[in-house]
C-alpha atoms as a PDB file:
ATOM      1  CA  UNK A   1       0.000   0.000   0.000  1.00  0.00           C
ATOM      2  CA  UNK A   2       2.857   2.895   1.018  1.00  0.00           C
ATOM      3  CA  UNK A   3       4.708   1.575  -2.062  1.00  0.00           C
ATOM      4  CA  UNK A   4       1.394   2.287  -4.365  1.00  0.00           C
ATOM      5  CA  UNK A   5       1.059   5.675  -2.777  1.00  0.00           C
ATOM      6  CA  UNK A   6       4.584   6.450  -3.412  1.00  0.00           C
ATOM      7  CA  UNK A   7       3.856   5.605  -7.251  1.00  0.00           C
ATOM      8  CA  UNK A   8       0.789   7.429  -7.333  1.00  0.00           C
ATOM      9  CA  UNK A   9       2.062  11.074  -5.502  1.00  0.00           C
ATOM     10  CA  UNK A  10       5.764  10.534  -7.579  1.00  0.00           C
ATOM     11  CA  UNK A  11       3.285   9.810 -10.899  1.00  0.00           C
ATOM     12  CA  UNK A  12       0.642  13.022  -9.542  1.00  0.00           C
ATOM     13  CA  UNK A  13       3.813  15.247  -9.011  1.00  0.00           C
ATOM     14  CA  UNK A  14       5.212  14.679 -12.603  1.00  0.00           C
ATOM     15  CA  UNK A  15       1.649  15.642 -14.074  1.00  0.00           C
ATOM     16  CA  UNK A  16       1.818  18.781 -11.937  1.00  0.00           C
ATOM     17  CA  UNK A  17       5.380  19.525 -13.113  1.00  0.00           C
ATOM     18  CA  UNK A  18       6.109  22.202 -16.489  1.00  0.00           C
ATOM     19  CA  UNK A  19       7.984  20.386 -18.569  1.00  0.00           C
ATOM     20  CA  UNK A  20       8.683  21.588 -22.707  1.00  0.00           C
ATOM     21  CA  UNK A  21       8.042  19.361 -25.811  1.00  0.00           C
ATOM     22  CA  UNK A  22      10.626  20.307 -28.596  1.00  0.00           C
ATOM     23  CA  UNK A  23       7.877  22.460 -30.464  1.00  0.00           C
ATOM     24  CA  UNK A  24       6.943  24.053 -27.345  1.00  0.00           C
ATOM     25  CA  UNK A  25      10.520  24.903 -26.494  1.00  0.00           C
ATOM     26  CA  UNK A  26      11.085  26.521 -29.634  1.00  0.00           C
ATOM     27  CA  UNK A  27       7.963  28.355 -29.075  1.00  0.00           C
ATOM     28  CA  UNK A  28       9.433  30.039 -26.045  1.00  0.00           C
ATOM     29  CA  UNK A  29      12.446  30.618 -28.590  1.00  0.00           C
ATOM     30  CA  UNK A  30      10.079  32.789 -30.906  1.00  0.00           C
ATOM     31  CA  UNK A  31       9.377  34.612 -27.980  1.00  0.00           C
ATOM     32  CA  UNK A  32      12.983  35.546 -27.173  1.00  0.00           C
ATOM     33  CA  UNK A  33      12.990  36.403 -30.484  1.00  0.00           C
ATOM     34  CA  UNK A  34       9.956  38.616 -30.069  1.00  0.00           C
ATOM     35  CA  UNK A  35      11.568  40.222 -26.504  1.00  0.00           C
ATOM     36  CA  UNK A  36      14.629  40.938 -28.540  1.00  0.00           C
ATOM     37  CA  UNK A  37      12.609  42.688 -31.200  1.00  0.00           C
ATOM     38  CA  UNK A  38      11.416  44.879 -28.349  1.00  0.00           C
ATOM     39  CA  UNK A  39      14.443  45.548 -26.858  1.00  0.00           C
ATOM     40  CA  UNK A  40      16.401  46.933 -30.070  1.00  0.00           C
ATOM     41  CA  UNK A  41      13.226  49.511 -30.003  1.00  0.00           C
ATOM     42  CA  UNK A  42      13.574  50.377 -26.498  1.00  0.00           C
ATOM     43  CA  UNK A  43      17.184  50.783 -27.245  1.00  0.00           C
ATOM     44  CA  UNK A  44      16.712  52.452 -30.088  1.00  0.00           C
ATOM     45  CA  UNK A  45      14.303  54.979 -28.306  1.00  0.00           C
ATOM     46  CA  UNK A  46      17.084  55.373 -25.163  1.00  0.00           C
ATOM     47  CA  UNK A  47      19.862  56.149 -27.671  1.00  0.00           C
ATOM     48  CA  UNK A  48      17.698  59.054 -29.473  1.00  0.00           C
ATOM     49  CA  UNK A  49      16.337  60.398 -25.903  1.00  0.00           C
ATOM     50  CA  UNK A  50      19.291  59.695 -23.354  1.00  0.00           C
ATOM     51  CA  UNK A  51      22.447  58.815 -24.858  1.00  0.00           C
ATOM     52  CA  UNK A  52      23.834  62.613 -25.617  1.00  0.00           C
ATOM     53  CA  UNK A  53      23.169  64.475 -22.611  1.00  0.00           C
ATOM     54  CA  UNK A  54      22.631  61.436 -20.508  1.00  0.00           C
ATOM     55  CA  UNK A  55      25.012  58.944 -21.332  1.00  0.00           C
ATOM     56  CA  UNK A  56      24.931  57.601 -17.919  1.00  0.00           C
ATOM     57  CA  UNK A  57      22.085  56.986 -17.460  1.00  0.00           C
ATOM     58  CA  UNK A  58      21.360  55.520 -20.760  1.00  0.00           C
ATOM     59  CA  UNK A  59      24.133  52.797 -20.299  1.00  0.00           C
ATOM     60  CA  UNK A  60      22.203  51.863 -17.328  1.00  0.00           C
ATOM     61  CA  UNK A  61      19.112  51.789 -19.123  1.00  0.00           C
ATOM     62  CA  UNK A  62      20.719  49.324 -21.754  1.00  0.00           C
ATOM     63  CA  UNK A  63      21.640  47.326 -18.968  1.00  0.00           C
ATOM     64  CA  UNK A  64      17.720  47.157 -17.892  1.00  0.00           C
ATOM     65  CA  UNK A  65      16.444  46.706 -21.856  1.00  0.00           C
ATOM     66  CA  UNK A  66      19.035  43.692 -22.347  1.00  0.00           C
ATOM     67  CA  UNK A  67      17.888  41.705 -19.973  1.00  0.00           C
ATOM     68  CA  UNK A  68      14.185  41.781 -21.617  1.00  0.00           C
ATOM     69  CA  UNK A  69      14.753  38.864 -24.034  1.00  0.00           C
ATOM     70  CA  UNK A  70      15.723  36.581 -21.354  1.00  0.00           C
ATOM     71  CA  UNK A  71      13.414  37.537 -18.750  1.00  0.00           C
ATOM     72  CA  UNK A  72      10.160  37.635 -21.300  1.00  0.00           C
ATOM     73  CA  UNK A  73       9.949  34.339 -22.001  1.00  0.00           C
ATOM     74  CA  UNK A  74      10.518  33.236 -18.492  1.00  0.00           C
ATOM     75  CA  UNK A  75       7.869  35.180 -17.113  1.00  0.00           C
ATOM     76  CA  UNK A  76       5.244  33.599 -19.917  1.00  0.00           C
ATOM     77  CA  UNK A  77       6.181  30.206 -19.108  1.00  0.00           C
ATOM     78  CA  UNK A  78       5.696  30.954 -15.039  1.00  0.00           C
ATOM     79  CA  UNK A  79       2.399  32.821 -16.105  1.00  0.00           C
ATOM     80  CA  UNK A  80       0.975  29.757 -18.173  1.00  0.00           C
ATOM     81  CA  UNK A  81       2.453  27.038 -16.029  1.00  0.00           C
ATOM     82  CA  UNK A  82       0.385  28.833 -12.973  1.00  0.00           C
ATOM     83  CA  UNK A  83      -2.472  29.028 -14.838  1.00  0.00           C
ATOM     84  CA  UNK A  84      -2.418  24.916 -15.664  1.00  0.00           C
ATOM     85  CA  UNK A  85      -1.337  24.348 -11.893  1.00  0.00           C
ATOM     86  CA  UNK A  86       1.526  23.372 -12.669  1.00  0.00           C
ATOM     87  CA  UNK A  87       5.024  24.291 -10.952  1.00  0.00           C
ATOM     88  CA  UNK A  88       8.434  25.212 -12.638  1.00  0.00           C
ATOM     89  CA  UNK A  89      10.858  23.486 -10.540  1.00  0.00           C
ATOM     90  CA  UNK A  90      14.251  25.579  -9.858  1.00  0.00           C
ATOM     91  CA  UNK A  91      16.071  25.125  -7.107  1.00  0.00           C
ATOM     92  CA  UNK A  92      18.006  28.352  -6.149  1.00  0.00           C
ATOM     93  CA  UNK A  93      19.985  26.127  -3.048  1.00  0.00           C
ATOM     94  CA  UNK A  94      23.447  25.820  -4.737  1.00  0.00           C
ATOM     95  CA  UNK A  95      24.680  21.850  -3.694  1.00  0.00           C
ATOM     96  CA  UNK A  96      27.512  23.016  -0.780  1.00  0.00           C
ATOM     97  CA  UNK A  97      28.983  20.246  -0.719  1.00  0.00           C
ATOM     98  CA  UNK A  98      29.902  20.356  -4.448  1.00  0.00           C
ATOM     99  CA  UNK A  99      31.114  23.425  -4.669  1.00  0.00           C
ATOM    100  CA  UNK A 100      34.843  22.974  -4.387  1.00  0.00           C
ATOM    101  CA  UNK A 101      34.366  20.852  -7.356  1.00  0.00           C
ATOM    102  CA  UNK A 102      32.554  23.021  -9.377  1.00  0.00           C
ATOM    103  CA  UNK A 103      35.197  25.774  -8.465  1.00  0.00           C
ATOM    104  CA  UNK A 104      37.838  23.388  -9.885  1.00  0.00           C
ATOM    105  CA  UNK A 105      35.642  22.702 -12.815  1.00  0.00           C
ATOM    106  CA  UNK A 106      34.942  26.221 -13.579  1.00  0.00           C
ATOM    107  CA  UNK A 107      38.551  27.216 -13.575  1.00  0.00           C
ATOM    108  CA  UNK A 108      39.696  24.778 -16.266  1.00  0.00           C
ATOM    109  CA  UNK A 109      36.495  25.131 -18.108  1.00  0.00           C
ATOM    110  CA  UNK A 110      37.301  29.094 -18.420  1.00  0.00           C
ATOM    111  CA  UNK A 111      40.837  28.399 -19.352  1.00  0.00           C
ATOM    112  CA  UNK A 112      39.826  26.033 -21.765  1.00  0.00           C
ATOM    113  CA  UNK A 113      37.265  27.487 -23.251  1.00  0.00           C
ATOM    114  CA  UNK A 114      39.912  30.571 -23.768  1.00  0.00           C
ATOM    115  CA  UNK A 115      41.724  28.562 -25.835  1.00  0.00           C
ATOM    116  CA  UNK A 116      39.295  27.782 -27.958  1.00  0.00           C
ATOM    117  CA  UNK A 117      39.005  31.133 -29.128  1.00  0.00           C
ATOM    118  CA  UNK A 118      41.834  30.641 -31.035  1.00  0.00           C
ATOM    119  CA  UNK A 119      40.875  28.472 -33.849  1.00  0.00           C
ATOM    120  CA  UNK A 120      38.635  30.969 -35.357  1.00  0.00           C
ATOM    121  CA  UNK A 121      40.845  33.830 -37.115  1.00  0.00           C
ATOM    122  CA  UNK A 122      39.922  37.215 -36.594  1.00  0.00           C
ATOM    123  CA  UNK A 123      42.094  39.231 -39.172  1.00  0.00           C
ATOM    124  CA  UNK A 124      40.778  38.183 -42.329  1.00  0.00           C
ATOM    125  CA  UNK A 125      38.129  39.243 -44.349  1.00  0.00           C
ATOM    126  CA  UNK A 126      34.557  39.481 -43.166  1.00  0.00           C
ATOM    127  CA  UNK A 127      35.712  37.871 -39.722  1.00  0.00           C
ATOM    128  CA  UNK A 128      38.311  40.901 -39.546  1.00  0.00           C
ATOM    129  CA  UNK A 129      35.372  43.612 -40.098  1.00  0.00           C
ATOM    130  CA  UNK A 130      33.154  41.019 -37.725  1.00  0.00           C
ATOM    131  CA  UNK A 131      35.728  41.186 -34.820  1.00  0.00           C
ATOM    132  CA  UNK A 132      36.111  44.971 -34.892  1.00  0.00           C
ATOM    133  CA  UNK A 133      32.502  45.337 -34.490  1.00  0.00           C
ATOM    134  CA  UNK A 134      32.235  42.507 -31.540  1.00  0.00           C
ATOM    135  CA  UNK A 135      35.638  44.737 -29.789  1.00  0.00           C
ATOM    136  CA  UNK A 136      33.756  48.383 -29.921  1.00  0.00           C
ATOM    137  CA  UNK A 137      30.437  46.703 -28.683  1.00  0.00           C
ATOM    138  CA  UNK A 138      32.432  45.249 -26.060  1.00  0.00           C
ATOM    139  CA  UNK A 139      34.633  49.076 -25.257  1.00  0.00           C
ATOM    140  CA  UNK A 140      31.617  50.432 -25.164  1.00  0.00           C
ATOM    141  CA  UNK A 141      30.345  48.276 -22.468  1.00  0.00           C
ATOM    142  CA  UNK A 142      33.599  48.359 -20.234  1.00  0.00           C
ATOM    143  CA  UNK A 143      32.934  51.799 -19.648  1.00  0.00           C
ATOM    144  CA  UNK A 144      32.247  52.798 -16.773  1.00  0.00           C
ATOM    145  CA  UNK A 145      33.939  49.479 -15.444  1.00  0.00           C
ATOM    146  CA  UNK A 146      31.064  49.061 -12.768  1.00  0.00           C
ATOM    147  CA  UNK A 147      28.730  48.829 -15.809  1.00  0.00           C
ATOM    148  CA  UNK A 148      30.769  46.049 -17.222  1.00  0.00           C
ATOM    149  CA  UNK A 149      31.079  44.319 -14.148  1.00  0.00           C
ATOM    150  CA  UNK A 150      26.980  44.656 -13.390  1.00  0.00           C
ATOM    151  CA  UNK A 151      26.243  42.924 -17.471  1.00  0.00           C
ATOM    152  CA  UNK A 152      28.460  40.135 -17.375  1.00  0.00           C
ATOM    153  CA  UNK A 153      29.538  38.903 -13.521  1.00  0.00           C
ATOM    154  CA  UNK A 154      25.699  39.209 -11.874  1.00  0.00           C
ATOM    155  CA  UNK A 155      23.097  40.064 -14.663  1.00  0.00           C
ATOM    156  CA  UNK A 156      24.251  37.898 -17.696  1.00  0.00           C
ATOM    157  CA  UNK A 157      25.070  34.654 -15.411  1.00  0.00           C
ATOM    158  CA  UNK A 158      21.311  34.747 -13.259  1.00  0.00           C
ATOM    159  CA  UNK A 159      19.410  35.789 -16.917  1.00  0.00           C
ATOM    160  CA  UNK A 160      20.972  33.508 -19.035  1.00  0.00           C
ATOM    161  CA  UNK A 161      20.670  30.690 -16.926  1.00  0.00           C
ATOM    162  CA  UNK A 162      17.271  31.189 -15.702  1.00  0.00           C
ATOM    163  CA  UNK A 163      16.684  31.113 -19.508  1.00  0.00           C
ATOM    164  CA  UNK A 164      18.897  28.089 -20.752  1.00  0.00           C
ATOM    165  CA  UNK A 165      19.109  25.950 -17.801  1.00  0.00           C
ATOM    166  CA  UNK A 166      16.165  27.007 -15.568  1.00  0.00           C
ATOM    167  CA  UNK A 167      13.469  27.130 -18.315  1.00  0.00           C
ATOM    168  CA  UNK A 168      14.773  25.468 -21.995  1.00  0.00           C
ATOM    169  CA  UNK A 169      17.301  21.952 -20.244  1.00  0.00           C
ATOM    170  CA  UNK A 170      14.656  22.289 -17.453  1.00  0.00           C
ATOM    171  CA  UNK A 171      11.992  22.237 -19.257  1.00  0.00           C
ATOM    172  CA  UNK A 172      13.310  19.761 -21.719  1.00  0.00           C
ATOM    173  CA  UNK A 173      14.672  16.952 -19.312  1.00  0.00           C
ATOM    174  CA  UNK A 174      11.409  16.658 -17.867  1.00  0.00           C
ATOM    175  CA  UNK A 175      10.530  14.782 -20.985  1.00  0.00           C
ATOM    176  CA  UNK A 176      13.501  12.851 -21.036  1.00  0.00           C
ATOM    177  CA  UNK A 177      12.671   8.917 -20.220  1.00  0.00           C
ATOM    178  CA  UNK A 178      16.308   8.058 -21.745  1.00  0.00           C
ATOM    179  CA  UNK A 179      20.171   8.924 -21.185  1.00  0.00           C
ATOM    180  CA  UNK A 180      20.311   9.581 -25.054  1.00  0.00           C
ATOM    181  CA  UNK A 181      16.981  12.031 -24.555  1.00  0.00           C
ATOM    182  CA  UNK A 182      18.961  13.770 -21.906  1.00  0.00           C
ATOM    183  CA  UNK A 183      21.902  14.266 -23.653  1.00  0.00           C
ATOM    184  CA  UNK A 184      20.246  15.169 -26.722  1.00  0.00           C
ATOM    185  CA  UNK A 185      18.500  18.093 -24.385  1.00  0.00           C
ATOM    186  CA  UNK A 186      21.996  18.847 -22.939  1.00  0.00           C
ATOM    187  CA  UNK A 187      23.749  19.515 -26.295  1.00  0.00           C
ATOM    188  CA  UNK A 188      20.649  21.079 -27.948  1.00  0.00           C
ATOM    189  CA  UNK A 189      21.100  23.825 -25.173  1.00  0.00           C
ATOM    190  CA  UNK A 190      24.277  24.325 -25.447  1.00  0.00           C
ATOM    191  CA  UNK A 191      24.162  24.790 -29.302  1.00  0.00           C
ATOM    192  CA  UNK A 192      21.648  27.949 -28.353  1.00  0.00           C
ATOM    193  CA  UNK A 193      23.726  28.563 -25.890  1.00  0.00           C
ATOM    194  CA  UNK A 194      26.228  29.260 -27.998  1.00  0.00           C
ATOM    195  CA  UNK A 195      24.253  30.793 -30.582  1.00  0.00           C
ATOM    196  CA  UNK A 196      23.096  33.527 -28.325  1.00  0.00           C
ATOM    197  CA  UNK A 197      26.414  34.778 -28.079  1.00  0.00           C
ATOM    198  CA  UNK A 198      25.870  35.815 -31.504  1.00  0.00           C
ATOM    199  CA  UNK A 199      29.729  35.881 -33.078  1.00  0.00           C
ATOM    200  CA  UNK A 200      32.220  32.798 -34.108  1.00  0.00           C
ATOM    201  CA  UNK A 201      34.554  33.486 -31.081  1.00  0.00           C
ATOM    202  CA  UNK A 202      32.350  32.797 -28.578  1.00  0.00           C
ATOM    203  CA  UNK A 203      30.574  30.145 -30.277  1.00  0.00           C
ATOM    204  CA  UNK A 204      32.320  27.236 -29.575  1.00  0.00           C
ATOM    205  CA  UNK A 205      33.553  28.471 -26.021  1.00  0.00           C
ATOM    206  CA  UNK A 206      30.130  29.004 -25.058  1.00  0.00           C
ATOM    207  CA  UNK A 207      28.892  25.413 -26.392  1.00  0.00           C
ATOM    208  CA  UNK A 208      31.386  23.669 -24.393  1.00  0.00           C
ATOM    209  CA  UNK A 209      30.693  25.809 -21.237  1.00  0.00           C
ATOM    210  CA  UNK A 210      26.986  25.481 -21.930  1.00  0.00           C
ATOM    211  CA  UNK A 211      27.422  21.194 -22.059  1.00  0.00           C
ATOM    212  CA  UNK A 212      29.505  20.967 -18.595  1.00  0.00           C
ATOM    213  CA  UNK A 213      27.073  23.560 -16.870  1.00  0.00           C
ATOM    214  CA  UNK A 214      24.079  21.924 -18.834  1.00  0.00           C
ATOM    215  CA  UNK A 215      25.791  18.544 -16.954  1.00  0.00           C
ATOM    216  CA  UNK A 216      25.843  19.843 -13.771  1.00  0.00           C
ATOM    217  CA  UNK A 217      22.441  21.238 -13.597  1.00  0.00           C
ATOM    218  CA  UNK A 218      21.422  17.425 -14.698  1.00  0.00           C
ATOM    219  CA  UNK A 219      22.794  15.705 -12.293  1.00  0.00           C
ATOM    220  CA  UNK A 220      22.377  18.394  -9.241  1.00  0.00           C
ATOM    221  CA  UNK A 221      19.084  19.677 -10.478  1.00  0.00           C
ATOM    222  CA  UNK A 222      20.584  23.380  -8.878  1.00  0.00           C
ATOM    223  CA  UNK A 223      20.010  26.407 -10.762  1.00  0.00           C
ATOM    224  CA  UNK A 224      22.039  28.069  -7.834  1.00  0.00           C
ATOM    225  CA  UNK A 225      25.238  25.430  -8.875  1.00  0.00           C
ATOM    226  CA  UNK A 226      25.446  27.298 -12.544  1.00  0.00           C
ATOM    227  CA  UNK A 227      24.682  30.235 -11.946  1.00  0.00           C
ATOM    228  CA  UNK A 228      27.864  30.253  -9.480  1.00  0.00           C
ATOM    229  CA  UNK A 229      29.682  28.874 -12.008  1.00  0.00           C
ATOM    230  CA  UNK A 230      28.795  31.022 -15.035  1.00  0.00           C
ATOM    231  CA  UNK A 231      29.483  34.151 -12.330  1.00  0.00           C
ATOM    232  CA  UNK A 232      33.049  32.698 -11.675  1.00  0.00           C
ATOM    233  CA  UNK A 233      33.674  32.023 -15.527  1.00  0.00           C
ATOM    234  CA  UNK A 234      32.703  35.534 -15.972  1.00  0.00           C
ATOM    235  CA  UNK A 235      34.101  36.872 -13.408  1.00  0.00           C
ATOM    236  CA  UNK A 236      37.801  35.328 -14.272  1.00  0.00           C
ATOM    237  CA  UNK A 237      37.465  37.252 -17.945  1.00  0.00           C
ATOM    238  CA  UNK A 238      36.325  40.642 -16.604  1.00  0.00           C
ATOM    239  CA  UNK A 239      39.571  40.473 -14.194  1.00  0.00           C
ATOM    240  CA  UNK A 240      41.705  39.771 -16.828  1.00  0.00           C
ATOM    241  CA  UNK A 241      40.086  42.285 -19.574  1.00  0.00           C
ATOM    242  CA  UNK A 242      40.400  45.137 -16.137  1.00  0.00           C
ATOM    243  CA  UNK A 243      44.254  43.940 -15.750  1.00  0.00           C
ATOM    244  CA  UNK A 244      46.027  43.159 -18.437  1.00  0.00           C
ATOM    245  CA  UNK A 245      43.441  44.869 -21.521  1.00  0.00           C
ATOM    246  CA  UNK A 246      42.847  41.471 -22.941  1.00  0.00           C
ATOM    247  CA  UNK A 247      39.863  39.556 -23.469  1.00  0.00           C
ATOM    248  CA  UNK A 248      40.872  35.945 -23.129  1.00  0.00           C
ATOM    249  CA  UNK A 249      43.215  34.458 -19.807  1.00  0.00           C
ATOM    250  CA  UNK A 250      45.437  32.758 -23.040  1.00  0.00           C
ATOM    251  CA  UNK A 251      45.895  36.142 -24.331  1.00  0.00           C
ATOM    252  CA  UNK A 252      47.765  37.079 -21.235  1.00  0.00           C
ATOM    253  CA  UNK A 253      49.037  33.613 -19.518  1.00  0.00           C
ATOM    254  CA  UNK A 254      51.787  31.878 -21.539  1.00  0.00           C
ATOM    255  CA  UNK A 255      51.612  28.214 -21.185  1.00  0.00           C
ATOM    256  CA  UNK A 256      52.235  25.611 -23.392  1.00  0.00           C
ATOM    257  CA  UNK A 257      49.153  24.612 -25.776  1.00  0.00           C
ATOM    258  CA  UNK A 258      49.565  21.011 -23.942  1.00  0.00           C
ATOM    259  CA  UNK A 259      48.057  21.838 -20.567  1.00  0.00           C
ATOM    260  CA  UNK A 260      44.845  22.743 -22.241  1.00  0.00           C
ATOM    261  CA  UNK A 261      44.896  19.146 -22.452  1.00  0.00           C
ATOM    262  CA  UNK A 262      45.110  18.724 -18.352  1.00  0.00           C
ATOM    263  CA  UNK A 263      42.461  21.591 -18.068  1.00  0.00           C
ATOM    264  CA  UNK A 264      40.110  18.945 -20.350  1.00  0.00           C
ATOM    265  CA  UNK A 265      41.139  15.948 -18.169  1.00  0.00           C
ATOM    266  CA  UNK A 266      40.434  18.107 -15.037  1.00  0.00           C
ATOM    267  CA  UNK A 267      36.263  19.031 -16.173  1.00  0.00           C
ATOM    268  CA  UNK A 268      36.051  15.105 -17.344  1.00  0.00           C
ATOM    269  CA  UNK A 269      37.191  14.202 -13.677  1.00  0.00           C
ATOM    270  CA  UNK A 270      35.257  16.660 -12.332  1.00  0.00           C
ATOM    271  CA  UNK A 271      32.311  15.900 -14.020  1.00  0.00           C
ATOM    272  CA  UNK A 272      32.729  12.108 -13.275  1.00  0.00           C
ATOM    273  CA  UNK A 273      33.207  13.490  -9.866  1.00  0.00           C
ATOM    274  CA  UNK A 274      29.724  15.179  -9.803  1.00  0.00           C
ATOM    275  CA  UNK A 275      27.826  12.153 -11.526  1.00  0.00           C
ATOM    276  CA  UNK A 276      29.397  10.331  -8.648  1.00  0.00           C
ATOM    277  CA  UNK A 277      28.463  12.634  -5.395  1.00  0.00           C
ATOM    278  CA  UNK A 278      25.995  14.589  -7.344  1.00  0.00           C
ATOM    279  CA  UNK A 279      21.655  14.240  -7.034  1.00  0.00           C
ATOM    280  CA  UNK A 280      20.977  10.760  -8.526  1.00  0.00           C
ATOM    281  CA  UNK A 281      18.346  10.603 -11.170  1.00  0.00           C
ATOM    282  CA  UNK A 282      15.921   8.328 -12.521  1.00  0.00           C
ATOM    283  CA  UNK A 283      18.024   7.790 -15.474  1.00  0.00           C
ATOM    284  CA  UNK A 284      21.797   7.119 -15.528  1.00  0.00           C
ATOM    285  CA  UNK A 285      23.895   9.064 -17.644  1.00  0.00           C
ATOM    286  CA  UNK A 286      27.565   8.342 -18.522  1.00  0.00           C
END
């Protein structure tokens, strides 16, 4: 009988829980599209009203308008899911006991991830006109430094992963019935993880961050645990970009090209290492 009701309140809690088909996920993804849409014409509107005798204040603005693609399709998917009495499960407790790990983790994902950077040239042709426009954006934004700081070390890490891990992988796994499902929900965030970022550079950096932090959230089901993590990856590349004037930690560190290959073994460890002490789930995945 207790075994029965623990089937029927695990089977009642699923049916109560938001989850995303791949049409509805893409869905949501229209309306990112839609929120950024509306934030080019709110920035478009602060640049004409603020941006001259303001400027200030209109880079703080920006800040505000940015975030509106992430946070508009977040607050749809809470509004709906409330009105089908259903609950969007994020768990803002980061795991404590992982967090040395993911610290570790983080680290060699940032420095490898740096060197990834590298294989996509940035002085020829379109990708040389490409990369001057992705540097001003980026001036512009590092000034004032506390403006630069606010975007990328506390706003970009808790919008973006409210977004890609707290609504899209979230969403997503709770379909999953398979290890292949899971993984296939894993990458496929990643890929628009990447794709956010919106130029070649960042591309394949961001995918590979997006998988391991994708990972984590999977097997610690904490929002909290990458959020921590994207803060600390950002965090790193702000300090270094504030020190030294560079954008990437290889830019500025000069180590041979083979420890990249240590900083890989050290996120499969880790990883391994959170499967192993991490939240079990009802599917294994290796």
């Amino acid at each position: 009988m207790n075994n029965l009701q623990e089937f029927d309140n695990q089977n009642n809690k699923e049916k109560n829980t938001f989850s995303l088909s791949y049409l509805l996920m893409f869905g949501y993804l229209g309306v990112f599209i839609v929120g950024m849409l509306i934030a080019t014409l709110f920035e478009s509107l602060n640049i004409v009203i603020f941006k001259t005798h303001f400027p200030l204040f209109s880079k703080f603005i920006s800040l505000l308008i940015n975030v509106i693609p992430l946070v508009f399709p977040v607050a749809i998917a809470f509004t709906q899911a409330q009105k089908e009495n259903k609950t969007i499960d994020l768990n803002w407790k980061p795991t404590y006991y992982l967090l040395p790990l993911l610290l570790i983790i983080t680290v060699a994902m940032t420095l490898f991830c740096s060197y990834t950077t590298e294989f996509i040239p940035n002085d020829t042709g379109i990708l040389k006109k490409w990369y001057k426009v992705f540097e001003e954006a980026f001036e512009e934004l590092a000034h004032p430094q506390w403006i630069l700081v606010i975007a990328t070390c506390i706003l970009a890490p808790i919008c973006e992963e409210l977004f890609f891990r707290g609504l899209i992988l979230n969403g997503l796994l709770k379909k999953a019935k398979t290890s292949l499902q899971a993984w296939g929900a894993i990458l496929f965030t990643a890929l628009l993880f990447g794709l956010i970022h919106m130029n070649p550079w960042q591309f394949i950096a961001a995918m590979i961050a997006g998988t391991v932090m994708g990972y984590v959230y999977y097997r610690t089901q904490s929002l909290m645990n990458t959020i921590l993590m994207h803060a600390l990856n950002n965090i790193i590349s702000v300090v270094v970009l504030l020190k030294y004037g560079k954008a990437e930690p290889t830019d500025i560190f000069n180590y041979p090209e083979w420890w990249n290959l240590i900083f890989l073994a050290i996120i499969i460890v880790g990883l391994l290492g959170v499967k192993h002490w991490g939240t079990k789930q009802k599917e294994e995945i290796v």
